[in-house]
N, C-alpha and C. Protein backbone atom coordinates (compact mmCIF):
# COMPACT_ATOMS: atom_id res chain seq x y z
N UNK A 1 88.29 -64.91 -54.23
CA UNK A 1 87.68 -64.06 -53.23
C UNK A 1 88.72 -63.62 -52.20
N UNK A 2 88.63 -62.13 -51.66
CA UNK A 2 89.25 -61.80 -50.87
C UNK A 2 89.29 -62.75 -49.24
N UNK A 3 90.74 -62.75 -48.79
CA UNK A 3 89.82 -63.31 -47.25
C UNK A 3 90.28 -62.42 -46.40
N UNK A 4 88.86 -62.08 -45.91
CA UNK A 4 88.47 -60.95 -44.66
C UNK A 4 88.91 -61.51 -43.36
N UNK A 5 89.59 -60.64 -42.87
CA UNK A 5 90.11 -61.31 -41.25
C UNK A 5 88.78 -60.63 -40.43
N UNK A 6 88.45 -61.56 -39.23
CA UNK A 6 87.12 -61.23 -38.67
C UNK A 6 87.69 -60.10 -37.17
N UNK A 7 87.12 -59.30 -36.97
CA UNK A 7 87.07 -57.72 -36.28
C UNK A 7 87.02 -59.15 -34.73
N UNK A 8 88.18 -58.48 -33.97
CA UNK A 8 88.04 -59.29 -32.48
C UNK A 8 86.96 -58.77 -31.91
N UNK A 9 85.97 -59.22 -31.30
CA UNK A 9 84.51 -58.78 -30.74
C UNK A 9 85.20 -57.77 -29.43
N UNK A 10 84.32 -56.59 -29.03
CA UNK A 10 84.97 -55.79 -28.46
C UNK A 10 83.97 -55.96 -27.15
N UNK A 11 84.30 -56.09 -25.83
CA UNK A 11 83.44 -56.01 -24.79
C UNK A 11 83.18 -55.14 -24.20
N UNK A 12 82.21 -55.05 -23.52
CA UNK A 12 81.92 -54.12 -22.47
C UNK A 12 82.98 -53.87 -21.27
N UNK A 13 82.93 -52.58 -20.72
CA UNK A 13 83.68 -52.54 -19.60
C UNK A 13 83.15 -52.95 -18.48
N UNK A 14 83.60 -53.77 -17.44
CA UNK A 14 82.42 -54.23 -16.47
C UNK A 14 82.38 -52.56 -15.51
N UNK A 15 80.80 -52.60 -14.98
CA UNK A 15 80.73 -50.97 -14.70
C UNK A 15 80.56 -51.72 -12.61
N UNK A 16 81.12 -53.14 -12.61
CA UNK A 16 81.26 -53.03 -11.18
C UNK A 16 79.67 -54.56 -11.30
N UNK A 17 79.43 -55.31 -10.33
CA UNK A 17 78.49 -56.04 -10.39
C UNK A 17 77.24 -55.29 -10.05
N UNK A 18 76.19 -56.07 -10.71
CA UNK A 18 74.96 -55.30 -10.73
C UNK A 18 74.57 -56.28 -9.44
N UNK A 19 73.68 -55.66 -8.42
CA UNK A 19 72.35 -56.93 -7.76
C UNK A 19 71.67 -57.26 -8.67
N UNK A 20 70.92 -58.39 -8.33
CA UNK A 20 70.03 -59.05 -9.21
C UNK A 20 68.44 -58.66 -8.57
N UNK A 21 67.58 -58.39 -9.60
CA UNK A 21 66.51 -57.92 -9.24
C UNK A 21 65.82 -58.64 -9.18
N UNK A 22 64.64 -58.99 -7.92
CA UNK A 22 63.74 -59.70 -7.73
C UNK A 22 62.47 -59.23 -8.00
N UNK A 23 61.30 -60.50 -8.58
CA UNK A 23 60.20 -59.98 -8.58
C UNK A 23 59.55 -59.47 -8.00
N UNK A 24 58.62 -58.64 -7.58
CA UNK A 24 58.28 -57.53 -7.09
C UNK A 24 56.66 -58.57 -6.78
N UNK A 25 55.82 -59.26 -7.43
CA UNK A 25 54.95 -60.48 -7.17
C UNK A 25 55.41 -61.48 -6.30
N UNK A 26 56.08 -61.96 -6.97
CA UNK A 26 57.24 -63.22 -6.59
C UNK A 26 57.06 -63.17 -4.91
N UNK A 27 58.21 -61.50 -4.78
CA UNK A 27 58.39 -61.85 -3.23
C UNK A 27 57.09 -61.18 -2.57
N UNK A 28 56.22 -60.73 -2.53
CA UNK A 28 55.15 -60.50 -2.25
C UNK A 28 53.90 -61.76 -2.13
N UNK A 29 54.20 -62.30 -2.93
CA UNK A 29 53.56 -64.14 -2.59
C UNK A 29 52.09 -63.59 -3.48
N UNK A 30 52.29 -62.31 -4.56
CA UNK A 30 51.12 -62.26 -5.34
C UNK A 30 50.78 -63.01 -6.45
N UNK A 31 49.12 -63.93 -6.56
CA UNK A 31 49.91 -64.43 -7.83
C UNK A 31 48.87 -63.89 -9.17
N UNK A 32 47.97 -63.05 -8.80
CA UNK A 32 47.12 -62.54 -9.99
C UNK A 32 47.74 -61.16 -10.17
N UNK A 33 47.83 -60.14 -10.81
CA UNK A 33 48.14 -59.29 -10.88
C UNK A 33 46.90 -58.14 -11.28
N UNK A 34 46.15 -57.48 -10.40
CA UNK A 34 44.92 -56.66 -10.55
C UNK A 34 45.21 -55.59 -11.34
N UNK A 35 43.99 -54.78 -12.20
CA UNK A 35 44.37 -53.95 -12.89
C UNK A 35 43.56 -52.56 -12.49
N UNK A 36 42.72 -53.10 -11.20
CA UNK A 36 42.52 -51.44 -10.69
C UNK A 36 43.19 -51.52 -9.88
N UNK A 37 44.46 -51.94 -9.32
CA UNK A 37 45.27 -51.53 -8.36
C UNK A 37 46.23 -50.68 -9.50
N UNK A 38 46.21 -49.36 -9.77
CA UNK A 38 47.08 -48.85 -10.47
C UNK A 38 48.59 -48.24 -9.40
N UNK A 39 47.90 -47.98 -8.56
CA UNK A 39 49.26 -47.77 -8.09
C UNK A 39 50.25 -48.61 -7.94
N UNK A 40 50.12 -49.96 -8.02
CA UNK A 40 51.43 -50.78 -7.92
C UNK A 40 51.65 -50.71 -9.53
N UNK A 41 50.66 -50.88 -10.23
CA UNK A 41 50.89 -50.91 -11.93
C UNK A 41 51.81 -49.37 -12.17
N UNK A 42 51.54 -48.41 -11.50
CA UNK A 42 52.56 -47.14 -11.49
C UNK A 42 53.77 -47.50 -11.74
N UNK A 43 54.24 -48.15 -10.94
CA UNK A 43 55.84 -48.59 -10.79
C UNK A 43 56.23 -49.37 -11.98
N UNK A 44 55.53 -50.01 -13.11
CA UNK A 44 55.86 -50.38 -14.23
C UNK A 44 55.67 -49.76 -15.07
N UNK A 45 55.23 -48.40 -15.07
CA UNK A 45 55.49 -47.60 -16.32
C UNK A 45 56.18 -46.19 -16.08
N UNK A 46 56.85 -45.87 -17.43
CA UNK A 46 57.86 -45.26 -17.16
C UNK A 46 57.01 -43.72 -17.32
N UNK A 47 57.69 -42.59 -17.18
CA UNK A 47 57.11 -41.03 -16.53
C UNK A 47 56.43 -40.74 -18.26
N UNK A 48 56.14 -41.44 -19.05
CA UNK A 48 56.06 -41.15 -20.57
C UNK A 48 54.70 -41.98 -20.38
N UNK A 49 54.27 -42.68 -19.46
CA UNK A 49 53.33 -44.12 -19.65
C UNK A 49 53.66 -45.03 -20.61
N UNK A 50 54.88 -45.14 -20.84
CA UNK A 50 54.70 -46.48 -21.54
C UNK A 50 55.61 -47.53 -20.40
N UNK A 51 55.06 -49.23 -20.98
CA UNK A 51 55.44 -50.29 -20.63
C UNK A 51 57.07 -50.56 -20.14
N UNK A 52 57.22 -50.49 -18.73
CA UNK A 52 58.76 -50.90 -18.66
C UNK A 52 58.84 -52.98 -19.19
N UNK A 53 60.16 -52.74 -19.29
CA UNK A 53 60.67 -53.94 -19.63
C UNK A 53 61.22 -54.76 -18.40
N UNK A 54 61.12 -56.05 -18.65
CA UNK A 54 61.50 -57.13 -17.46
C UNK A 54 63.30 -57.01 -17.28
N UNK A 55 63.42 -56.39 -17.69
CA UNK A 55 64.93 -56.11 -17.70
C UNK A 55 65.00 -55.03 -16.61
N UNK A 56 64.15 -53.91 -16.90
CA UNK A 56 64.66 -52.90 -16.46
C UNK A 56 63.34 -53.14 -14.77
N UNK A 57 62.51 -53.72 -14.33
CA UNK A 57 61.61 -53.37 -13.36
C UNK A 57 62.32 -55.27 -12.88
N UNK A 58 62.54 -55.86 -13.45
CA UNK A 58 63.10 -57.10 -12.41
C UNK A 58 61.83 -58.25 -12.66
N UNK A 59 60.92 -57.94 -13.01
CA UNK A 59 59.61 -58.84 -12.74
C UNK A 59 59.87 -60.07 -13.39
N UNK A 60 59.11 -61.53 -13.59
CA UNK A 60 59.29 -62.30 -13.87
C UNK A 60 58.94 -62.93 -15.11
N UNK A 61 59.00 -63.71 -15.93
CA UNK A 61 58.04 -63.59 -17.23
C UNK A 61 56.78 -63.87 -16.95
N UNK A 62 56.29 -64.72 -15.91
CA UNK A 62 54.95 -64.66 -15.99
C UNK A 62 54.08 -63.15 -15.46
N UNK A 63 54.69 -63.18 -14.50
CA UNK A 63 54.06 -61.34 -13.81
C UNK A 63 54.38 -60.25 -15.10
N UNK A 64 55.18 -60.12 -15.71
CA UNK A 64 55.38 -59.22 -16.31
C UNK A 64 54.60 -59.49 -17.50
N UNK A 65 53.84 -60.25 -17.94
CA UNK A 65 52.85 -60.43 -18.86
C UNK A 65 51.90 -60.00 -18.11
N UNK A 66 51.16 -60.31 -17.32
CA UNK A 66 50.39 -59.82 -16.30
C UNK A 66 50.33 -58.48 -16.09
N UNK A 67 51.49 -57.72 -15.85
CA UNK A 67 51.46 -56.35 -15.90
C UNK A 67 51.33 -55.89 -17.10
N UNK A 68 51.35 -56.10 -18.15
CA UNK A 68 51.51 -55.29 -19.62
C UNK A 68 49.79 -55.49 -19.55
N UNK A 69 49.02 -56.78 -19.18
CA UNK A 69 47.71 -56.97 -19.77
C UNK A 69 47.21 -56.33 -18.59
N UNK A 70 47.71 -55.72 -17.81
CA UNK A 70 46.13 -55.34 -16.33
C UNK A 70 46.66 -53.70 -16.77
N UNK A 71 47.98 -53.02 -17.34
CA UNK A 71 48.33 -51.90 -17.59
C UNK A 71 46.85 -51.60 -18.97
N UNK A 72 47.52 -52.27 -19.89
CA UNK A 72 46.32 -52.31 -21.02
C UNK A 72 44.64 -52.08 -20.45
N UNK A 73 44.33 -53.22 -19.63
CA UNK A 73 42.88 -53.26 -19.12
C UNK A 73 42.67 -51.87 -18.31
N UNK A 74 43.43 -51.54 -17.68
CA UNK A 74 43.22 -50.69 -17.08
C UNK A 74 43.44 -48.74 -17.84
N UNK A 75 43.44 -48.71 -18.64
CA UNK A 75 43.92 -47.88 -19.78
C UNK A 75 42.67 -48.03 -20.24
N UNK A 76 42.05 -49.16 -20.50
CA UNK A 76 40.95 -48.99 -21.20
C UNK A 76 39.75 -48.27 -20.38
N UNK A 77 39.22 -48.94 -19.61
CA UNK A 77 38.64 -48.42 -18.15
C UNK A 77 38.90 -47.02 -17.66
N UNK A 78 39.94 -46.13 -18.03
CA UNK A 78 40.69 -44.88 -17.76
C UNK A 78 40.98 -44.58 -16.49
N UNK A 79 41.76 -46.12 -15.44
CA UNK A 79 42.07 -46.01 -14.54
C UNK A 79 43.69 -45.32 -14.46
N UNK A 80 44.40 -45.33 -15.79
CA UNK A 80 45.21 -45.06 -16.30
C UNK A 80 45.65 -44.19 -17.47
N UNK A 81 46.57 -43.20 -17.86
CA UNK A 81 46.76 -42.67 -18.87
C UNK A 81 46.62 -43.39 -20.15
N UNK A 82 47.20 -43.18 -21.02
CA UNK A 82 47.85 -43.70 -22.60
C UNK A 82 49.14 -43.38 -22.49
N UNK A 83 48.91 -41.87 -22.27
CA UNK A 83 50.72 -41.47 -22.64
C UNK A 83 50.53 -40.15 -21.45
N UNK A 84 51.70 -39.55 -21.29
CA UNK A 84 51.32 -38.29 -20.11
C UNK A 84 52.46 -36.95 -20.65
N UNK A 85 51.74 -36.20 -20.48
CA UNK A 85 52.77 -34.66 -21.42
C UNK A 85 54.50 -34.59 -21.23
């Protein structure tokens, strides 16, 4: 068998330090997350209505489960879109 020399892993350029994002519950001292409050649920979805990610909105894993299920509940109810043009 041939032996393959392995490709040096190539990194990212650092683009400068990021802040670190805090929960948006967390520091608010919220700990249920309501699903006819759509306007704070606004801020977790992106201009398409779909679900942002805990990456990209900062939230925590427990809140951010919370937001995907009160986004959902509230979608159902039609306090909320599906999707938006």
């Amino acid at each position: 068998m041939a032996n393959l020399k392995k490709q040096p892993r190539r990194t990212r350029p650092t683009t400068g330090s990021r802040r670190r994002k805090y929960c948006f519950f967390c520091k608010e001292g919220i700990e249920e997350v309501d699903y006819k409050d759509f306007t704070t649920l606004r801020r977790f979805m992106s201009e398409r209505g779909k679900i942002r990610s805990r990456r990209t909105t900062g939230a925590c894993r427990r809140h951010q489960r919370q937001v995907a299920v009160a986004i959902k509940r509230a979608r159902e109810v039609a306090l909320l879109p599906y999707s938006s043009r």
